[in-house]
N, C-alpha and C. Protein backbone atom coordinates (compact mmCIF):
# COMPACT_ATOMS: atom_id res chain seq x y z
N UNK A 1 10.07 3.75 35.87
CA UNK A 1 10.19 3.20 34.52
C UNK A 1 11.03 1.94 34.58
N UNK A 2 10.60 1.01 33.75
CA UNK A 2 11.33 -1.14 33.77
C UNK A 2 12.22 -0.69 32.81
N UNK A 3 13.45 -0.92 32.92
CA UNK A 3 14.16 -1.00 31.97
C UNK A 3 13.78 -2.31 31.43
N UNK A 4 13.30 -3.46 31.69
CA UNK A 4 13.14 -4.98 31.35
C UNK A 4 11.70 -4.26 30.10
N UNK A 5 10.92 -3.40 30.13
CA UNK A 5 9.99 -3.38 29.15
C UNK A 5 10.56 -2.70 27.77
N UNK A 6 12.05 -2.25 27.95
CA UNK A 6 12.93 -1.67 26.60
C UNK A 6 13.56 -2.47 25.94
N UNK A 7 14.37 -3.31 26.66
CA UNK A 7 15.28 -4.74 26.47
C UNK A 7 14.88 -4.88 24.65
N UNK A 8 14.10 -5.20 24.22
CA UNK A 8 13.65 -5.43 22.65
C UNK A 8 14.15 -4.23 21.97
N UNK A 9 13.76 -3.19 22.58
CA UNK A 9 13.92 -2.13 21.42
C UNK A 9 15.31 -1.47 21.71
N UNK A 10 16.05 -2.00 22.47
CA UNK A 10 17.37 -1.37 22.85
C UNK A 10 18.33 -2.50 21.72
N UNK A 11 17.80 -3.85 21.78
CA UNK A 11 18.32 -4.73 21.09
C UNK A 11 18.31 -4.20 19.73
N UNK A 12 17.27 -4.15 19.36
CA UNK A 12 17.09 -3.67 17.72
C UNK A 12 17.64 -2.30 17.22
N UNK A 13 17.89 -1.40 18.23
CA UNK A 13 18.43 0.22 18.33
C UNK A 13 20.32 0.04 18.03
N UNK A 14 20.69 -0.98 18.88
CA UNK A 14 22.19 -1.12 18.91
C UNK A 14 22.59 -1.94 17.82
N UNK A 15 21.49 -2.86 17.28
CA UNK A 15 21.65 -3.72 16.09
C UNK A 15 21.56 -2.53 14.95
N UNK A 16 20.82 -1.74 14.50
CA UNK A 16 20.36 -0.81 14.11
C UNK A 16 21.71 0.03 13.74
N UNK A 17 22.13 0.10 14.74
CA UNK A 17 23.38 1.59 14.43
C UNK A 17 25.04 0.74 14.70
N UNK A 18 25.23 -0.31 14.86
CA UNK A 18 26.06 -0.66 15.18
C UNK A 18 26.78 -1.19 13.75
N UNK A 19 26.01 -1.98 13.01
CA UNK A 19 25.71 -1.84 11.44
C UNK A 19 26.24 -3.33 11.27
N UNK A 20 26.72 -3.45 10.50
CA UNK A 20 26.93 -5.09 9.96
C UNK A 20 28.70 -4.97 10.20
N UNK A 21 29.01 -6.56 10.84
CA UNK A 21 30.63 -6.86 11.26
C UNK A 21 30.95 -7.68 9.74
N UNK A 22 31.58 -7.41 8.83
CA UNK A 22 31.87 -8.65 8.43
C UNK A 22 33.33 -8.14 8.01
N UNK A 23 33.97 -9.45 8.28
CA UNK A 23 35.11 -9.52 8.54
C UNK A 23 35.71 -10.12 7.02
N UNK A 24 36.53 -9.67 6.89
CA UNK A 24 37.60 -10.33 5.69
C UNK A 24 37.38 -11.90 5.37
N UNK A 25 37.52 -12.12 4.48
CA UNK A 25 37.89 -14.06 4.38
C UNK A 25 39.20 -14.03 3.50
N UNK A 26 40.15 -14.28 4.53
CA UNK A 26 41.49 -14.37 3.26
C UNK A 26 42.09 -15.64 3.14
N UNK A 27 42.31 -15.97 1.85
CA UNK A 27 42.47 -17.44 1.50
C UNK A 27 43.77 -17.69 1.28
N UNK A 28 44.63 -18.54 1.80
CA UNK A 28 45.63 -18.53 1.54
C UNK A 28 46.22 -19.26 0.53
N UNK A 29 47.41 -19.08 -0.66
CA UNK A 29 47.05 -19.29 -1.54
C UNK A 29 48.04 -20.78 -1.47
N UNK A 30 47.51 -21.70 -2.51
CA UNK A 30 47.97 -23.04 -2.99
C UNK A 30 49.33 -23.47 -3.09
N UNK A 31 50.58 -23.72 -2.58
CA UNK A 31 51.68 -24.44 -3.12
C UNK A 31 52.11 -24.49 -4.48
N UNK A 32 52.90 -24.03 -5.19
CA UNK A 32 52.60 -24.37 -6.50
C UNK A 32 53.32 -26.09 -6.22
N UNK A 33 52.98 -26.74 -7.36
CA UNK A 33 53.35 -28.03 -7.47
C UNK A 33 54.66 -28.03 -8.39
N UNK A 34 55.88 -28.92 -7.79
CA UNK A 34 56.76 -29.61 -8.58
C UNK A 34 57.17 -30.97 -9.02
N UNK A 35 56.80 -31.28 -9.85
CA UNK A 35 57.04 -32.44 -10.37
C UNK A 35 58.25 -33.59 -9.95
N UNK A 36 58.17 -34.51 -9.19
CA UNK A 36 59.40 -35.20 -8.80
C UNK A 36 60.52 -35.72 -10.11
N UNK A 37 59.95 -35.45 -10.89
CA UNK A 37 60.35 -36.31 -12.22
C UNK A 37 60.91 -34.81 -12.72
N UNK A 38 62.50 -35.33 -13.28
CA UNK A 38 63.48 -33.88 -13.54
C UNK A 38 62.90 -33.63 -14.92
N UNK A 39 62.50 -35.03 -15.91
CA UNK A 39 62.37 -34.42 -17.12
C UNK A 39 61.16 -33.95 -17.52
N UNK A 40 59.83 -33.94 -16.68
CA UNK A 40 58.57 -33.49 -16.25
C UNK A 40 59.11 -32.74 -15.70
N UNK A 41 59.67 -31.94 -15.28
CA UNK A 41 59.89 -30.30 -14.69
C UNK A 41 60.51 -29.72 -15.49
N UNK A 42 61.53 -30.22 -15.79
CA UNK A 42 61.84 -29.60 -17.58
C UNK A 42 61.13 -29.34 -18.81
N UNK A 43 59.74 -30.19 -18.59
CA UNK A 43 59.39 -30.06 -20.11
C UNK A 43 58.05 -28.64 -19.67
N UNK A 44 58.28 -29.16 -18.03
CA UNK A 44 56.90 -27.93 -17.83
C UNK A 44 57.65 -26.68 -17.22
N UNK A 45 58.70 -26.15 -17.50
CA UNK A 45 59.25 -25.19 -16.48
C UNK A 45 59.12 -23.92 -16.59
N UNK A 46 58.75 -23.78 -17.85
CA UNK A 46 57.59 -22.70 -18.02
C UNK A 46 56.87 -22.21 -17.00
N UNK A 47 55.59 -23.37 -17.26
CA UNK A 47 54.31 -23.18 -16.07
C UNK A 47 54.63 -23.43 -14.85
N UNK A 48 55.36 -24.20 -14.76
CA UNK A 48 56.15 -24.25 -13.41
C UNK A 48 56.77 -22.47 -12.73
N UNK A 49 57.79 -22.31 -13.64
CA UNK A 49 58.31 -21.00 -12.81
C UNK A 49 56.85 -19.52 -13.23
N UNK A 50 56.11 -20.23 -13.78
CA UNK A 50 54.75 -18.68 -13.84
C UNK A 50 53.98 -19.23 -12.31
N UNK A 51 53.80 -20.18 -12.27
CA UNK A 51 52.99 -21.12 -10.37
C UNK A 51 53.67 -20.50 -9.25
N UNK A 52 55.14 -20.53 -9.57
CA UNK A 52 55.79 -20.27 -8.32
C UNK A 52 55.28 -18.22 -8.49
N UNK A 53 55.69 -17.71 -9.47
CA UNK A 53 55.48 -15.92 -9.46
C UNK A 53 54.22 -15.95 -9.21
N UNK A 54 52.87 -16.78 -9.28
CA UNK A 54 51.54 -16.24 -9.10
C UNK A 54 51.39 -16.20 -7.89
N UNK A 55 52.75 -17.40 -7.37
CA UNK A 55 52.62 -17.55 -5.97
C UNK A 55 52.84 -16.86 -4.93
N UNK A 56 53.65 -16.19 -5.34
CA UNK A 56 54.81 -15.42 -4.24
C UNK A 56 53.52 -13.99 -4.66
N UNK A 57 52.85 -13.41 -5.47
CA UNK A 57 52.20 -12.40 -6.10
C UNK A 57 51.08 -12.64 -4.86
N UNK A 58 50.51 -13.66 -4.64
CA UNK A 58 48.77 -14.10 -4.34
C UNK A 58 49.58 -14.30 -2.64
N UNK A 59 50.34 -14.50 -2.26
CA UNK A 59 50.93 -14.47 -0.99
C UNK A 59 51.32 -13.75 -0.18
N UNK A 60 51.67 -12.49 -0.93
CA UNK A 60 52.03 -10.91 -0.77
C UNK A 60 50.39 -10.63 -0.45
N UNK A 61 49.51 -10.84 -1.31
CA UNK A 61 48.07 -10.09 -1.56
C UNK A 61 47.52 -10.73 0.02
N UNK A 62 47.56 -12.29 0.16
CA UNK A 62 47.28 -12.04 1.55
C UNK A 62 47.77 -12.21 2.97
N UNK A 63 49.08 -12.09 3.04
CA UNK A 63 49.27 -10.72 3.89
C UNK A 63 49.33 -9.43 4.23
N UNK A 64 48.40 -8.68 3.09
CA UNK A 64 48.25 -7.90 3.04
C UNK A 64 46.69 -7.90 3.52
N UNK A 65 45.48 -8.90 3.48
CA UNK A 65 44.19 -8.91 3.45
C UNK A 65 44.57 -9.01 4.98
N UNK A 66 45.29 -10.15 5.18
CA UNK A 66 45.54 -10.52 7.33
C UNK A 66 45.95 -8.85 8.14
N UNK A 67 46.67 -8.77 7.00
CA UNK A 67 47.03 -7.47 7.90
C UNK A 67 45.47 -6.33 8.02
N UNK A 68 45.09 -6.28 6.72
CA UNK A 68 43.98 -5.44 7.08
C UNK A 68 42.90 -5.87 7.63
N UNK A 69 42.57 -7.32 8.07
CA UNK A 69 41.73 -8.16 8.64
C UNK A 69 42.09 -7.70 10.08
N UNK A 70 42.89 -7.65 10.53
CA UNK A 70 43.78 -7.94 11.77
C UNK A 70 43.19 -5.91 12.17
N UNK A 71 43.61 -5.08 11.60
CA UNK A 71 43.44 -3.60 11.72
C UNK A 71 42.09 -3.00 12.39
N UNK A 72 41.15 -4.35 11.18
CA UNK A 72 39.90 -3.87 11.20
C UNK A 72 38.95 -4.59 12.36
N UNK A 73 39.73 -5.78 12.86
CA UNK A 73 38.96 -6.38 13.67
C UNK A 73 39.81 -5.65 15.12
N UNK A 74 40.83 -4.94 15.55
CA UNK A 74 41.47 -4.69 16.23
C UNK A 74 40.33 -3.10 16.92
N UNK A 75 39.96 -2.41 15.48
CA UNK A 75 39.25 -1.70 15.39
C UNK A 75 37.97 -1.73 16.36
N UNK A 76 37.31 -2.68 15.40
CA UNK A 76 36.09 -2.97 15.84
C UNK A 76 35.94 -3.49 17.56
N UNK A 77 37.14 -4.19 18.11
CA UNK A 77 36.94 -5.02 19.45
C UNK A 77 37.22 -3.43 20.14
N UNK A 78 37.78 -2.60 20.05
CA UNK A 78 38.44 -1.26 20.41
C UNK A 78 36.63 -0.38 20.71
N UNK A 79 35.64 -0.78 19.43
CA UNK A 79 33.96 0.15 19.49
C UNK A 79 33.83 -0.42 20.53
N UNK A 80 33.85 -2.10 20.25
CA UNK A 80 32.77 -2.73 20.78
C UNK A 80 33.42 -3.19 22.67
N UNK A 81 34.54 -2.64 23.06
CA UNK A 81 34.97 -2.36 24.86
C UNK A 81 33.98 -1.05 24.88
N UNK A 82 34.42 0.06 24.26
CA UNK A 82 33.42 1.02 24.69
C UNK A 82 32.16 1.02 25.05
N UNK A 83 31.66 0.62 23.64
CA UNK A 83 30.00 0.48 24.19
C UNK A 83 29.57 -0.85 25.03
N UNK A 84 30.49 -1.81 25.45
CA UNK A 84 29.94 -2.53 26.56
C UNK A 84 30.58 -1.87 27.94
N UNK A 85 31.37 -0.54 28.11
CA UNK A 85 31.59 0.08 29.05
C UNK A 85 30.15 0.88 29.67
N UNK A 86 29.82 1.36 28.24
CA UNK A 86 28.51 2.58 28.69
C UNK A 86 27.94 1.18 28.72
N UNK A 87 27.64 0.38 28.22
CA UNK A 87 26.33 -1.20 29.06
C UNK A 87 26.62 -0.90 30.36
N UNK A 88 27.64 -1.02 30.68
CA UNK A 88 27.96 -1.72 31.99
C UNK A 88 27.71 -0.28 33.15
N UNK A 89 28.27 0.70 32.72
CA UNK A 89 27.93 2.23 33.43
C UNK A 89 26.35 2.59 33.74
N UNK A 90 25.43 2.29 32.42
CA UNK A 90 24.16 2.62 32.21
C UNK A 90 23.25 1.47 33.03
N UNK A 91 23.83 0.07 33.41
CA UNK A 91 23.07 -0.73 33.52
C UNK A 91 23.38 -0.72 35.01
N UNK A 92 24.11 -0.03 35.86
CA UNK A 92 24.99 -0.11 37.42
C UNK A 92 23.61 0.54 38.16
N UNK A 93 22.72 1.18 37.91
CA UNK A 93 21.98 2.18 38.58
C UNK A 93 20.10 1.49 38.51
N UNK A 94 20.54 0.12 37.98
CA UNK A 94 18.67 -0.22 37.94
C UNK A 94 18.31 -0.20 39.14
C-alpha cells in the first residue's frame, strides 16, 4: 500500500478534526490625549480625567485578552508538537 496515494485525504482528515486556529486580535488601547494648553485642560478636565479611567479600564481588558491569547496559543503549539510527533513516528517506517 503508497502512502503517496492517501497524502490528499490525510490532508483533508487532519484539516477536518484539527478544527479552525483562530487566535485572539487584541488591540491595544489609545493614549488618552492632554492638551498642552493649561486652560484647555481645565476647561476639558472632565473628559479628560473619564479618557484617562477608560484608559487604564480598556488596558486592564487587554492584558487580560494577551494573557489569554498567550494560554491559548501556548496550548495549541503544546497539540500541534504532538501530532507532528505521531507525523514523524508514523511516517519513519515507509
Amino acid at each position: 500500500m503508497k502512502l503517496l496515494q492517501f497524502i490528499p485525504q490525510i490532508i483533508l482528515l487532519s484539516t477536518l478534526l484539527s478544527g479552525p486556529a483562530y487566535g485572539a486580535t487584541c488591540l491595544a488601547p489609545q493614549r488618552p490625549f492632554v492638551p498642552i494648553d493649561p486652560v484647555a485642560a481645565a476647561e476639558y478636565a472632565d473628559l479628560i480625567r473619564a479618557d484617562f479611567e477608560n484608559y487604564i479600564r480598556d488596558v486592564q481588558e487587554y492584558f487580560q485578552c494577551l494573557d489569554q491569547e498567550r494560554a491559548r496559543a501556548f496550548e495549541e503549539a503544546g497539540e500541534v508538537s504532538q501530532q507532528y510527533g505521531m507525523f514523524v513516528n508514523e511516517t519513519r517506517g515507509e
